[in-house]
Every structure is written in C-alpha cells, then in structure tokens.
C-alpha atoms as a PDB file:
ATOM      1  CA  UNK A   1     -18.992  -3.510 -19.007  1.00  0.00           C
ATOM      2  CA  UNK A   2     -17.627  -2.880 -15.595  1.00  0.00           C
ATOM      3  CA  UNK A   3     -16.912   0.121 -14.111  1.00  0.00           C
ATOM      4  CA  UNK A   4     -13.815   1.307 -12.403  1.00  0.00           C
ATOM      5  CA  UNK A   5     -14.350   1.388  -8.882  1.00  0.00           C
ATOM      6  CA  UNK A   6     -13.818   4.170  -6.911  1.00  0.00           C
ATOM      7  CA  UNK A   7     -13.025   5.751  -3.276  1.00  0.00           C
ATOM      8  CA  UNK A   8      -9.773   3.594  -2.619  1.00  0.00           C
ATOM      9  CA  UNK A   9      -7.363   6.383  -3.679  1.00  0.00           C
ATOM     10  CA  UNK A  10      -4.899   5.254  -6.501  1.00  0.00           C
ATOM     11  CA  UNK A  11      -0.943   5.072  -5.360  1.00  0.00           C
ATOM     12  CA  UNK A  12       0.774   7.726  -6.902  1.00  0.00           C
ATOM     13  CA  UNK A  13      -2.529   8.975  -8.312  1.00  0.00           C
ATOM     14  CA  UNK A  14      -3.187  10.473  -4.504  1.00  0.00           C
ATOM     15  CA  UNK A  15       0.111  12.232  -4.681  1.00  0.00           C
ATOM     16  CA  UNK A  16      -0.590  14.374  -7.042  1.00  0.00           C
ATOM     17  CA  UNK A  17      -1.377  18.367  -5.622  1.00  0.00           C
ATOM     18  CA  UNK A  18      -4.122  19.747  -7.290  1.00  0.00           C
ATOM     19  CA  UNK A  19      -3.264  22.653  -9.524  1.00  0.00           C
ATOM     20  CA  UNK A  20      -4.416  25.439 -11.860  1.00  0.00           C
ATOM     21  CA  UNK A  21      -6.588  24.692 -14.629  1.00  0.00           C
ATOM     22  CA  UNK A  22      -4.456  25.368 -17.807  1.00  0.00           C
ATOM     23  CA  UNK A  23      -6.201  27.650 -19.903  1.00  0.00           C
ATOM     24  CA  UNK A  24      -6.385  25.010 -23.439  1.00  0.00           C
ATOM     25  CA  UNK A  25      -8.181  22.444 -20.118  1.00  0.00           C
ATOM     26  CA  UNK A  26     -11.850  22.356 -20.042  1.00  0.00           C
ATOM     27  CA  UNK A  27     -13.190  24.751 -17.003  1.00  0.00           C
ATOM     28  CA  UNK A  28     -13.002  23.270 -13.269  1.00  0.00           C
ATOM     29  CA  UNK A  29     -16.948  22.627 -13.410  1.00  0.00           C
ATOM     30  CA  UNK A  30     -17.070  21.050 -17.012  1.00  0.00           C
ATOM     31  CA  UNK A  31     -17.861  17.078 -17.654  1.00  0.00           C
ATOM     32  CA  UNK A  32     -15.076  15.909 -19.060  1.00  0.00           C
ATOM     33  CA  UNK A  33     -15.594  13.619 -22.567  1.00  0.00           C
ATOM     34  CA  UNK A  34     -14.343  10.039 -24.211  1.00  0.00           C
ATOM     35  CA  UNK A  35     -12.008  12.781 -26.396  1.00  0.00           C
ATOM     36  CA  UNK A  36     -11.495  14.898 -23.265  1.00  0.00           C
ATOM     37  CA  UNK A  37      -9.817  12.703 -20.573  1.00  0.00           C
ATOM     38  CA  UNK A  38     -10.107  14.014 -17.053  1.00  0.00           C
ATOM     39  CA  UNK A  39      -6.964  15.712 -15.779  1.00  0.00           C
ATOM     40  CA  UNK A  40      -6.730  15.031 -12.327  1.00  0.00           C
ATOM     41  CA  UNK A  41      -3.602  16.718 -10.779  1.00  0.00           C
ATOM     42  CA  UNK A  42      -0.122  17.483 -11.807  1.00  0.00           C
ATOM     43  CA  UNK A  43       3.104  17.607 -11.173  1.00  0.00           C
ATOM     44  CA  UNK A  44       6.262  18.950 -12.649  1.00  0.00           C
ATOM     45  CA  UNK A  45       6.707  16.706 -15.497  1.00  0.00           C
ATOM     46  CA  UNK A  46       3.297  14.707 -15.097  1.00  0.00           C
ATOM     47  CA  UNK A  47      -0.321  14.869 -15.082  1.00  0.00           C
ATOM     48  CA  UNK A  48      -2.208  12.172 -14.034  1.00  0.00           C
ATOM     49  CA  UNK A  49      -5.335  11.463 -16.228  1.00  0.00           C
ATOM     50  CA  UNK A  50      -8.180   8.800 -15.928  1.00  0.00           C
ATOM     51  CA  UNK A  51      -7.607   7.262 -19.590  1.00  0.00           C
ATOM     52  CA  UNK A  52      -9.734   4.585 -21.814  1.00  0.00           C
ATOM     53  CA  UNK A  53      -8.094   1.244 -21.620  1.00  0.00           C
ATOM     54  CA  UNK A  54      -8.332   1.456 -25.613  1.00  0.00           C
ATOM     55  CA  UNK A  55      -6.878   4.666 -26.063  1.00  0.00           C
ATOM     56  CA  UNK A  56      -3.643   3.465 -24.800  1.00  0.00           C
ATOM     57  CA  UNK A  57      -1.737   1.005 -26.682  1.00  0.00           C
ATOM     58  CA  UNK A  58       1.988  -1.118 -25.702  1.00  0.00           C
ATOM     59  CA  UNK A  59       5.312  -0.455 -26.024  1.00  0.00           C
ATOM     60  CA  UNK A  60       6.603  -1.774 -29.488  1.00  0.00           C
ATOM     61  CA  UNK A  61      10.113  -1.870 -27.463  1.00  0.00           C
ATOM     62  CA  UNK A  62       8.289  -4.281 -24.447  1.00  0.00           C
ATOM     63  CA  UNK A  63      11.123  -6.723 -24.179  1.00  0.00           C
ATOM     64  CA  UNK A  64       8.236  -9.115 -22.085  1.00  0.00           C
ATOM     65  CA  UNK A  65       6.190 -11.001 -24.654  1.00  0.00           C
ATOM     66  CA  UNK A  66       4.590 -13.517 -22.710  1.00  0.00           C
ATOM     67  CA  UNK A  67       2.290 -12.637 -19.628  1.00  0.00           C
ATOM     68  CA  UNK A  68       1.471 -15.714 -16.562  1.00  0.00           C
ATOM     69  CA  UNK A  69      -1.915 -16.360 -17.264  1.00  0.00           C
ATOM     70  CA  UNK A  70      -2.801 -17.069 -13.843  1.00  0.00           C
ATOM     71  CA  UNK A  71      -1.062 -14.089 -12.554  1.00  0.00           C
ATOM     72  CA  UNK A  72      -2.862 -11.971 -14.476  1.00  0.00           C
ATOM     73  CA  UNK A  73      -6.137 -13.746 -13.117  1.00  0.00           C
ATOM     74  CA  UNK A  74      -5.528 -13.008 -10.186  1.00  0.00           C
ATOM     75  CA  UNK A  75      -3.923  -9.085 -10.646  1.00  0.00           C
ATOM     76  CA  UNK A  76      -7.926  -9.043 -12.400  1.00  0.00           C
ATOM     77  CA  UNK A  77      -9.595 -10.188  -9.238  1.00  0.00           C
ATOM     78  CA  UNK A  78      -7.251  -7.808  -7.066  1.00  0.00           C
ATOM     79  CA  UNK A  79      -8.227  -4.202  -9.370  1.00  0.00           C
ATOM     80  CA  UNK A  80     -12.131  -5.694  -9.336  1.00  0.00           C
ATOM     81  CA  UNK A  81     -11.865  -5.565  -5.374  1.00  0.00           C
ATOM     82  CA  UNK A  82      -9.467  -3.138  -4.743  1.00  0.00           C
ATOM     83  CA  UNK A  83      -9.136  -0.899  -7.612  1.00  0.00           C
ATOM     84  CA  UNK A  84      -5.969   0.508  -9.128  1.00  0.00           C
ATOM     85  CA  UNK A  85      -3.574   1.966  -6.685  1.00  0.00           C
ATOM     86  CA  UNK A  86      -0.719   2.193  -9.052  1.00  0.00           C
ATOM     87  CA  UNK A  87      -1.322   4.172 -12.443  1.00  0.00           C
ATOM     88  CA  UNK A  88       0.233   3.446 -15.411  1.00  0.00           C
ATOM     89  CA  UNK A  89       2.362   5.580 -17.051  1.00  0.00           C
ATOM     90  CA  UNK A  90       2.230   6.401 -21.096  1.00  0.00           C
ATOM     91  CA  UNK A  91       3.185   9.224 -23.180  1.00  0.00           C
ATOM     92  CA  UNK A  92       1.060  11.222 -25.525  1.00  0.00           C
ATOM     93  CA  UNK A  93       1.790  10.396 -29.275  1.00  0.00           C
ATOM     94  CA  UNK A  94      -1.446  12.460 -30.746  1.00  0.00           C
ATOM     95  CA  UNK A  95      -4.440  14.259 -29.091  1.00  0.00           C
ATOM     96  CA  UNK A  96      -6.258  10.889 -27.207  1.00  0.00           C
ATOM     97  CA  UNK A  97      -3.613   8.201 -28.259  1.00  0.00           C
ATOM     98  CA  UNK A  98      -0.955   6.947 -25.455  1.00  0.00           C
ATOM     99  CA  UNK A  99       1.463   4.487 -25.455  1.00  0.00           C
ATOM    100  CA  UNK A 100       2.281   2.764 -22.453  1.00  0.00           C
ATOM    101  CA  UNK A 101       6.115   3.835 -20.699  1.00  0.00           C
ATOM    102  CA  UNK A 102       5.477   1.295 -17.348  1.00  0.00           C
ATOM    103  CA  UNK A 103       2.279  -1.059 -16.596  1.00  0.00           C
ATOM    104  CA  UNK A 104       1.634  -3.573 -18.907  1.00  0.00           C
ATOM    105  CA  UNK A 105       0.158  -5.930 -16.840  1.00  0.00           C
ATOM    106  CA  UNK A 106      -2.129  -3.552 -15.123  1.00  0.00           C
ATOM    107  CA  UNK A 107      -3.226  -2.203 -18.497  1.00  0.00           C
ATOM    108  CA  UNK A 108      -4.097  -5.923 -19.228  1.00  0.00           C
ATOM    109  CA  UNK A 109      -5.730  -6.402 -15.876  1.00  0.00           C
ATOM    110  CA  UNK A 110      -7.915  -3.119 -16.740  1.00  0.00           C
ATOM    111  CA  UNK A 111      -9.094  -4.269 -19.786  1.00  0.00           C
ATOM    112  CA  UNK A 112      -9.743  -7.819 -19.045  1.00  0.00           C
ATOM    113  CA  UNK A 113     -11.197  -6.715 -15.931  1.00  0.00           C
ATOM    114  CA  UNK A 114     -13.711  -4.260 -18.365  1.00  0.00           C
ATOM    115  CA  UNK A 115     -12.765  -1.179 -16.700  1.00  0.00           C
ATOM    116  CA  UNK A 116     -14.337   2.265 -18.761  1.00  0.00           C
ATOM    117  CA  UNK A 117     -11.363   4.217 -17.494  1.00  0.00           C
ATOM    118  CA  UNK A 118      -7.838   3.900 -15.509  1.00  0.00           C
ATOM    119  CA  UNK A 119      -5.604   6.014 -14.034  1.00  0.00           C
ATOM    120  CA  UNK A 120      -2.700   6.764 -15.910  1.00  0.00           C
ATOM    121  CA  UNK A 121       0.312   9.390 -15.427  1.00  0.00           C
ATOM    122  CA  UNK A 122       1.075  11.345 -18.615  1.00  0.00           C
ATOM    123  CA  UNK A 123       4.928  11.935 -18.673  1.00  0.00           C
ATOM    124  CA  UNK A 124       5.162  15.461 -20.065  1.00  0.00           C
ATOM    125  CA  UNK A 125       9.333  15.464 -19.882  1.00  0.00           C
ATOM    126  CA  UNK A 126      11.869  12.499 -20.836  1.00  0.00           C
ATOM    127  CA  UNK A 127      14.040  13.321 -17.105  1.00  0.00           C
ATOM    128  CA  UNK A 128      13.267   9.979 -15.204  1.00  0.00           C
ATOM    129  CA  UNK A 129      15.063  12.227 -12.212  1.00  0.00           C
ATOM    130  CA  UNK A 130      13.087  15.216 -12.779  1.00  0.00           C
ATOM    131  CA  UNK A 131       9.700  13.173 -12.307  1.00  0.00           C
ATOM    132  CA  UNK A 132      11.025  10.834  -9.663  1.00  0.00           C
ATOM    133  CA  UNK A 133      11.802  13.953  -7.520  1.00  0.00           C
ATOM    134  CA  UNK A 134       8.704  15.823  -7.958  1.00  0.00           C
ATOM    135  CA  UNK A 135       6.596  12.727  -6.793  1.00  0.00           C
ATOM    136  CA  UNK A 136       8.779  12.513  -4.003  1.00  0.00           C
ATOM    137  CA  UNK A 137       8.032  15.914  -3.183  1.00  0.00           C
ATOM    138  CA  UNK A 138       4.784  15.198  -3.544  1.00  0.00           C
ATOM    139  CA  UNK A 139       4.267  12.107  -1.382  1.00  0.00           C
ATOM    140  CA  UNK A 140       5.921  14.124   1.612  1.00  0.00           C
ATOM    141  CA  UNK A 141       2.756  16.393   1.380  1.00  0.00           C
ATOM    142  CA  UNK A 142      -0.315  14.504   0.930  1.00  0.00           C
ATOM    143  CA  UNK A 143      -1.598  12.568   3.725  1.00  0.00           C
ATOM    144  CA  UNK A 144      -2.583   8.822   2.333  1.00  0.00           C
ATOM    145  CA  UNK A 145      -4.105   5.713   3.611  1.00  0.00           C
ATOM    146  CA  UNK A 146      -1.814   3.136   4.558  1.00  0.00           C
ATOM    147  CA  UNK A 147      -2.818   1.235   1.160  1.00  0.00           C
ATOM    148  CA  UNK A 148      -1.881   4.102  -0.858  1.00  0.00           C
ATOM    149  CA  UNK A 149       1.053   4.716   0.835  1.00  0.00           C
ATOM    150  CA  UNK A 150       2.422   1.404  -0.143  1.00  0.00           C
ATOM    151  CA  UNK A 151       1.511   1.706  -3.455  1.00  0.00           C
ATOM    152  CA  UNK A 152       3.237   4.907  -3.911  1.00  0.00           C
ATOM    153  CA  UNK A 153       6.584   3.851  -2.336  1.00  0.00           C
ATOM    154  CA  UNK A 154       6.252   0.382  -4.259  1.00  0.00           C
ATOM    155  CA  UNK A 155       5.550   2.376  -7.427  1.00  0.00           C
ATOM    156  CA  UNK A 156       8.522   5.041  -6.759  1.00  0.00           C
ATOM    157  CA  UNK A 157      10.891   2.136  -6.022  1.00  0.00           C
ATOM    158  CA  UNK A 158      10.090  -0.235  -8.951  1.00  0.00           C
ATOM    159  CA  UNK A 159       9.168   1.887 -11.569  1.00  0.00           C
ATOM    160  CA  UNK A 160      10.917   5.659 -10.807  1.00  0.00           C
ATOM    161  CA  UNK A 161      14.256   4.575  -9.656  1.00  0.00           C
ATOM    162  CA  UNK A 162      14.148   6.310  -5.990  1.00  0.00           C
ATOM    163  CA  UNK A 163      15.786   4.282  -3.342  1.00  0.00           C
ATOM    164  CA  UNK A 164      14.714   3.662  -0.059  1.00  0.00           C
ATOM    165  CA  UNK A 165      17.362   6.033   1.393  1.00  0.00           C
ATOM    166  CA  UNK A 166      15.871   8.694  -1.107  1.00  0.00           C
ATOM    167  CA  UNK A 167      12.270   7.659   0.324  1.00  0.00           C
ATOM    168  CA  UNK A 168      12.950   7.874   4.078  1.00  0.00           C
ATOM    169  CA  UNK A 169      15.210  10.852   3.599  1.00  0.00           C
ATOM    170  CA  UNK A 170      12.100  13.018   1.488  1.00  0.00           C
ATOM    171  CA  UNK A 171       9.353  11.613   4.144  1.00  0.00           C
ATOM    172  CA  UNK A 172      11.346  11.261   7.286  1.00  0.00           C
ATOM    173  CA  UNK A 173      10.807   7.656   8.000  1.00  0.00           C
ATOM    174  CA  UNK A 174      12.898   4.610   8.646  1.00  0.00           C
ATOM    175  CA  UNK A 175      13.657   2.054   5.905  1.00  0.00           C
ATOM    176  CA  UNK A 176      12.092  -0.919   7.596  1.00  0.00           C
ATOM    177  CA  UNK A 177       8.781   1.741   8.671  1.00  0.00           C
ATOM    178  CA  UNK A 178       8.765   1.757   4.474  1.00  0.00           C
ATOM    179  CA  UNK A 179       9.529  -2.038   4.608  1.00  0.00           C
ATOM    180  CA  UNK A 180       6.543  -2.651   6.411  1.00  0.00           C
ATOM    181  CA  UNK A 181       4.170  -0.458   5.030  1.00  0.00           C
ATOM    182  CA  UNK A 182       4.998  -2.021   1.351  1.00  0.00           C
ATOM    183  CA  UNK A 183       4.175  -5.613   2.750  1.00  0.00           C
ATOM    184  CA  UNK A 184       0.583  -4.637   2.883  1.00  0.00           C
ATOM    185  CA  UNK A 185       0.491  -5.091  -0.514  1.00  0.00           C
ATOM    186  CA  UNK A 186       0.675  -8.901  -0.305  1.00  0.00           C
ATOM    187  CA  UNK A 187      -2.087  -9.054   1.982  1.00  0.00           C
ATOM    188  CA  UNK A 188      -5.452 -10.710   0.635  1.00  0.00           C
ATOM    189  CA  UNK A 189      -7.941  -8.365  -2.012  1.00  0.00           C
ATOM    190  CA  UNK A 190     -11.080  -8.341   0.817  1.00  0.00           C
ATOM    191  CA  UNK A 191      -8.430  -6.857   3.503  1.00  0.00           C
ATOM    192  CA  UNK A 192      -6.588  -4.870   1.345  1.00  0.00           C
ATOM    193  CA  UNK A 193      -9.922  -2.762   0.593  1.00  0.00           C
ATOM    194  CA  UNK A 194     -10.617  -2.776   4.303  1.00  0.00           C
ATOM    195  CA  UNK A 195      -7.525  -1.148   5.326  1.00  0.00           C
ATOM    196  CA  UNK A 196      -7.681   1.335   2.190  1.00  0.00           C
ATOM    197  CA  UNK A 197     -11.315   2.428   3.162  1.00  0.00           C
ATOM    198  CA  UNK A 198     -10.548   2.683   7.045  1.00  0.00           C
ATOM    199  CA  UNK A 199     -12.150  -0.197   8.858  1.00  0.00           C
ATOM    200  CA  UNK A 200      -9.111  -1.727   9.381  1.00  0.00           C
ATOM    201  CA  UNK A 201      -5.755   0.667  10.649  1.00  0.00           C
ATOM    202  CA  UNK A 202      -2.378  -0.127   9.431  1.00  0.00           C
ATOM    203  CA  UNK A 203      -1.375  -1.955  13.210  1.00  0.00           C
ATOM    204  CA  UNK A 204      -4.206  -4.637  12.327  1.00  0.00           C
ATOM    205  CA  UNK A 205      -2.920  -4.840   8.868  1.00  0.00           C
ATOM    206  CA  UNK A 206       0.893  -5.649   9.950  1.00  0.00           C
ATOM    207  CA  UNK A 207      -0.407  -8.276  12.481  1.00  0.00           C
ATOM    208  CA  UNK A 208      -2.517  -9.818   9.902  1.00  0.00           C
ATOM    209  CA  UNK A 209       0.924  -9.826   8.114  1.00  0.00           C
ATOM    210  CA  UNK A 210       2.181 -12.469  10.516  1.00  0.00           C
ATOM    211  CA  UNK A 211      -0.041 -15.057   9.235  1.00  0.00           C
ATOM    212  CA  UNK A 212       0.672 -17.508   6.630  1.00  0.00           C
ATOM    213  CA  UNK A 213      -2.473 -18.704   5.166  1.00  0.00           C
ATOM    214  CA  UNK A 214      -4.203 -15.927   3.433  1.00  0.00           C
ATOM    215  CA  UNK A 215      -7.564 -17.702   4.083  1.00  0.00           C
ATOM    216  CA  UNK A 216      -6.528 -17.326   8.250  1.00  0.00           C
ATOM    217  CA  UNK A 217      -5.933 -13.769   7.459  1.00  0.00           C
ATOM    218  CA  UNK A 218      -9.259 -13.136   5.858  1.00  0.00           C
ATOM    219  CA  UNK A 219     -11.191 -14.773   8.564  1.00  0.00           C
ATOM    220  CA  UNK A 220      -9.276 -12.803  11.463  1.00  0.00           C
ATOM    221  CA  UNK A 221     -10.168  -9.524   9.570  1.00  0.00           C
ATOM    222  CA  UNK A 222     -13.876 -10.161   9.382  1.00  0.00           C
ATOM    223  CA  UNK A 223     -13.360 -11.397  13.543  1.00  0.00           C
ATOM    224  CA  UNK A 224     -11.637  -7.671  14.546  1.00  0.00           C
ATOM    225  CA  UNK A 225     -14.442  -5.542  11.864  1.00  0.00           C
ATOM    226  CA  UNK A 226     -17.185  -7.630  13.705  1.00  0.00           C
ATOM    227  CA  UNK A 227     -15.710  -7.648  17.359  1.00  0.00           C
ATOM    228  CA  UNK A 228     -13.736  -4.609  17.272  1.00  0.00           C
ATOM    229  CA  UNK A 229     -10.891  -5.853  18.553  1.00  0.00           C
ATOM    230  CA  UNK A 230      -7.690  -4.165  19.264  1.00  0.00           C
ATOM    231  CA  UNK A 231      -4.393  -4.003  17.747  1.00  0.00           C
ATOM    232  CA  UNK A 232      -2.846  -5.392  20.597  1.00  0.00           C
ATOM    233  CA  UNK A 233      -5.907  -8.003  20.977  1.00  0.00           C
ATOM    234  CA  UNK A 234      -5.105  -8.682  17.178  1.00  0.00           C
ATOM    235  CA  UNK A 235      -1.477  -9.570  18.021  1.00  0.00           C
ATOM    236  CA  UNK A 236      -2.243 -12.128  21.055  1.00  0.00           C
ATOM    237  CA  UNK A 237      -4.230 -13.814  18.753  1.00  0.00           C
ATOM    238  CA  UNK A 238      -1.751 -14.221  15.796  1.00  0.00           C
ATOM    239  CA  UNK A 239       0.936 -15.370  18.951  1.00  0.00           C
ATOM    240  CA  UNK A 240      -1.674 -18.200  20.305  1.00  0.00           C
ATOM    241  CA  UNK A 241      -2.262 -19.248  16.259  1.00  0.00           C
ATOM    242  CA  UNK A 242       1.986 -19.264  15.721  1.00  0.00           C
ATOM    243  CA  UNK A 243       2.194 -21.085  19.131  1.00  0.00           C
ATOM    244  CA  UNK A 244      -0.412 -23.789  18.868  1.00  0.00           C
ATOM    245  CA  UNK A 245       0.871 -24.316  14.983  1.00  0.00           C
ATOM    246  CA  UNK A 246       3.982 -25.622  16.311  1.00  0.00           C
ATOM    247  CA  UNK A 247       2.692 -27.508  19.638  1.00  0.00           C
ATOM    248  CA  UNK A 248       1.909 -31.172  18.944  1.00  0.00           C
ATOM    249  CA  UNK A 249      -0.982 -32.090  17.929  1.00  0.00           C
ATOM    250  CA  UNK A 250      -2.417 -33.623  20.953  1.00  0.00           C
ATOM    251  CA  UNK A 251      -1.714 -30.567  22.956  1.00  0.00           C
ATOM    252  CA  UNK A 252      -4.701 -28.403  23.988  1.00  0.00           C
ATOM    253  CA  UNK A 253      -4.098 -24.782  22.480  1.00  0.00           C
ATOM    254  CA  UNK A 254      -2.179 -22.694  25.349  1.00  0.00           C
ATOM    255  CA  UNK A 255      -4.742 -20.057  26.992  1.00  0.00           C
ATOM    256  CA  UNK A 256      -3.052 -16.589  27.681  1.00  0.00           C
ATOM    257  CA  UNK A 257      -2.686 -15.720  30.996  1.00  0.00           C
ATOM    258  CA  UNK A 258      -4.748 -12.201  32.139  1.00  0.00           C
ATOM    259  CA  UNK A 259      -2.240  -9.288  32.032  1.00  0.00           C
ATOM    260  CA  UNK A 260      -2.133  -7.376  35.266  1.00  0.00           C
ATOM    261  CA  UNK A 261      -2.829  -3.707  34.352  1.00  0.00           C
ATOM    262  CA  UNK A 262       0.150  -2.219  34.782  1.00  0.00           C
ATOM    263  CA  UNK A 263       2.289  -4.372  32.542  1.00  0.00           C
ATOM    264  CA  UNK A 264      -0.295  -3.890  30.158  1.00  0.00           C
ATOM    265  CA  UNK A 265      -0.020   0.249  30.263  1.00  0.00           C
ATOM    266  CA  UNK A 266       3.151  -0.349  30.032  1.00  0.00           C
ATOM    267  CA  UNK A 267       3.211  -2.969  27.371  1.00  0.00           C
ATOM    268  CA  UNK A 268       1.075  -0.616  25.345  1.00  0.00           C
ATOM    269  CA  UNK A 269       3.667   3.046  26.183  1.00  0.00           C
ATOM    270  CA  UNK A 270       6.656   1.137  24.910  1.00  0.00           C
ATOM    271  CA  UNK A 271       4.960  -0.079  21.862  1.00  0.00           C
ATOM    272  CA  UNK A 272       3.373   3.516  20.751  1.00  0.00           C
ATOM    273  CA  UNK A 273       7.016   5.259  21.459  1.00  0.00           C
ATOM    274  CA  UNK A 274       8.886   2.457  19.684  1.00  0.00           C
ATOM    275  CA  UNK A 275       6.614   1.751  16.771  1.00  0.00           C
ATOM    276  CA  UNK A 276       6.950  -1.844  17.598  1.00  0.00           C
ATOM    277  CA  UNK A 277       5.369  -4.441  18.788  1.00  0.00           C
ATOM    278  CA  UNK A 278       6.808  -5.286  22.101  1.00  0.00           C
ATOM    279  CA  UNK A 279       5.243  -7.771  24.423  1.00  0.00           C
ATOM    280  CA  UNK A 280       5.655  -7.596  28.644  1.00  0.00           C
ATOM    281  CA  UNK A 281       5.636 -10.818  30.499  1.00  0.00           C
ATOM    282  CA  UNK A 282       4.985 -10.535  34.620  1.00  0.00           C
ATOM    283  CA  UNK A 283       6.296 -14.308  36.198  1.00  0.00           C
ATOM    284  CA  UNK A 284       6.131 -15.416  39.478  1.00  0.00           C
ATOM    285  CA  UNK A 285       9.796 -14.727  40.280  1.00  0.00           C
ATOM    286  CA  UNK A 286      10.946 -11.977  37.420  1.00  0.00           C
ATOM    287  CA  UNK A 287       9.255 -10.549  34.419  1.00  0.00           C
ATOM    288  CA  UNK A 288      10.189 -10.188  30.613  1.00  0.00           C
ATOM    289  CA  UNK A 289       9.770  -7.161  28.617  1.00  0.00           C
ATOM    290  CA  UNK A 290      10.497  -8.572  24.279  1.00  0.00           C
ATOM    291  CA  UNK A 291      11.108  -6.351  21.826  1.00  0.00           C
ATOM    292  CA  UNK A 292      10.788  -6.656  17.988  1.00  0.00           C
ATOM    293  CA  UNK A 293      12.353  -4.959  15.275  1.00  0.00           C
ATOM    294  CA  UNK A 294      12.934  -5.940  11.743  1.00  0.00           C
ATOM    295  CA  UNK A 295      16.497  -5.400  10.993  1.00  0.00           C
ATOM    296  CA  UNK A 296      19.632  -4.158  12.199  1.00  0.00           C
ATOM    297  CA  UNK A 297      18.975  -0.682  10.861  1.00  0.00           C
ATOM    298  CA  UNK A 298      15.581  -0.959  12.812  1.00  0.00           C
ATOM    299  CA  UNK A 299      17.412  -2.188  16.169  1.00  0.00           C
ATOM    300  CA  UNK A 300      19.926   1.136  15.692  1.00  0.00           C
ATOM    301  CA  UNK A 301      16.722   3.400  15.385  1.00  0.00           C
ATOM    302  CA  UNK A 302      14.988   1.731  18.701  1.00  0.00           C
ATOM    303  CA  UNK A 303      18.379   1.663  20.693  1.00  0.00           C
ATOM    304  CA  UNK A 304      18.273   5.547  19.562  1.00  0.00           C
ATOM    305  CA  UNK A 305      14.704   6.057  21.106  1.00  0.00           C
ATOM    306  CA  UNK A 306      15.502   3.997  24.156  1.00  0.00           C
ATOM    307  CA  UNK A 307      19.140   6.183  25.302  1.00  0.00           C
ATOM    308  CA  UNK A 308      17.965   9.569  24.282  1.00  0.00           C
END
C-alpha cells in the first residue's frame, strides 16, 4: 500500500493555527494510533485530522451517483504526485467513524490511489458561515506556497461559500491576483509539485500558464529548473512559442532582438510595481511600453498604481 506523500502542504490543511492540546487529546509528544487520528490544528468550528480512507464513509444524501472514470484516473495520478492540497470534510458520527460533508471524489482518489491516511477537516458546528469565516481568518495569517494558496481559495470558494469579494477583502488582494493564483491549479502534476516545493516561484508558474499544450509546459519547466532561467527570460520564451505558432509554416522562428539595458530596468520596475507583466519595446524612431492586465477590475487597480 502506498503512502501519503508528504511536504507539499495541504490547502486549507496549512491554514489551520496550531492550538492547545485539549486535555481528552493525547499529549503534544505522543504517537498518535489507527483509533487515535492525529489532530493537526484547529479552528473555531473545525479540526483538521489526518483520517483512514476506511474510516470515513459517503454521504447517503450524495445526489452524484456516477463518478467519470477517467477523471478520477487522472485526480489519482495528480494526489500520487502532488498530494492532497484540499482536505475533505466529514463529520464525526461515533469515536473513529466519519461521514463525508464535501470530497467525494478525492476520498475516491485516496483510496484508489492506496493512501494509509488523508487529510480531512472535522466540522465540529453545523454554521457553514461560522466555519467559512474562521478559515478566512485563518488564511490571512499563515504564509503558504503559491500551490496552497490556490487550493485554499479554490476550496473556500467551491466548497465554503466565500466569494471572491469576501477573499480579497479578508487577505487584501485583488480579484484577478486570486484569479490567477487559482489557475495554477490546472497546470500539469510534475509542475504543480515544483512550484509547491519551491523550485519553481509563482511568476514562472503564471507564464507557464500561457501555454497550451501541457506537454510544452512540462518541458519548459524542466528547461528554467535546469538553466535557471528568469521569470522574465520565462516570458520571452512563451512570446517567441505564441508568435512562431501563428507565423506560417515556412517562416524561420523570429529571434528577439537584445534589449538595451535601460529599457530592460525599466521593463523589469514597472512589472514588480504593477504585478504585471509588461513588456518595453525600444524602435528605431519611437518605443512601446505594453501592459497586461486581466480584466477591467484589474485595469482600474493598475490605472490606480500608475496616477497615485
């Protein structure tokens, strides 16, 4: 049987504060057993336990009675490489029985995957609003990779009910900042785990993001690990791929031109105090500067930067 893996962080499982050891829990230095599941952190209305796959069992109520096979496959291959970022969430019904609330599919995943143990938050109170708010509390603490991060806003939006006004409001960031950070969640398994361990940041990751073919993405991700290469670096090369895509076919792949050093200080300052990419062009006769941003609430934010 598999084991879980390990050292990836788990969503909403990393939002969880630490806190005192109830006095019925078994001591802070004691190995927890199959009848004692490890309690990991809590929060007002939660704890958040690693849990047996068979100790849990489904919602009678589950309205879904069919799962995608091959979606399930592949949510298998994704916890074997990545692990679980998003627990599920059950309710006690007797000392080491659950029954899942939310998370079917990854309970599914888990066990076909042969996973010992998952992580799993307990809901101790029946107020959907109660535990939505204390994770939101929560999250604005804890400081989380960016895989984790996306987990825990994808988890809080799907499954808790909060709304992405709630999420930027609690964390103070934009709603297309949150945008972007979830979309690292359809990125590949292999650079999913690089980001979540550190080899990759988040800038690689959202550049990655502007590549179709996952395969392409994969192989660009092993390129900047093995050469190092910059976020900005990163970007040039996803704009030569998108550029010679659409150039016909006979049409040698365009060759960037070198970047005086100014424009690229400069190219790199705007970017940092935006939190966008933006791209400066010097021509013979005038220069461009381009600036992206993902939506109209985005543009309103940079506008806001730009005339303070």
């Amino acid at each position: 049987m598999a084991e879980r893996k390990g050292g990836l962080g788990r969503g909403l499982g990393a939002v969880f504060a630490a806190s005192p050891t109830p006095a019925d829990a078994p001591a802070p230095d004691a190995v927890p057993t199959a009848s004692e599941p490890e309690t990991v952190g809590v929060v007002a209305g939660a704890t958040l336990r690693e849990l047996a796959p068979a100790s849990i069992r489904p919602n009678p109520k589950q309205p879904r009675e069919h799962f995608d096979e091959d979606a399930l496959a592949e949510l298998v291959a994704s916890i074997t490489e990545v692990g679980i970022l998003q627990p599920v969430v059950v309710r006690e019904l007797t000392p080491g029985s659950y029954e899942l609330i939310m998370g079917e599919r990854r309970w599914r995943a888990a066990q076909a995957a042969g996973f010992e143990t998952m992580p799993a938050i307990v809901r101790e109170t029946q107020d959907d609003a109660m535990l939505r708010d204390a994770l939101l509390e929560n999250l604005h603490r804890q400081q989380l990779n960016p895989l984790e991060e996306a987990a825990a806003y994808q988890q809080l939006l799907v499954e808790f009910g909060a709304t992405h006004e709630e999420l930027a409001g609690r964390i103070g960031r934009s709603r297309p900042q949150i945008s972007n950070t979830i979309r690292l969640l359809q990125l590949p398994a292999p650079v999913q785990r690089r980001v979540a361990v550190g080899v990759l940041s988040a800038g690689h990751a959202r550049a990655l993001l502007s590549l179709d073919d996952p395969a392409h993405q994969e192989a660009l991700a092993t390129r900047i690990v093995a050469e190092g290469l910059s976020v900005r670096k990163v970007e040039e090369l996803v704009h030569l791929s998108a550029q010679s895509s659409v150039d016909a076919p006979a049409r040698a792949p365009r060759v960037a031109k070198a970047q005086p050093e100014a424009a690229r200080q400069a190219q790199d300052a705007l970017a940092d105090r935006l939190d966008t990419r933006v791209r400066v062009e010097v021509g013979k006769g005038k220069g461009t500067i381009s600036i992206d941003f993902a939506d109209v609430d985005d543009l309103a934010r940079i506008m806001d930067v730009l005339t303070r």
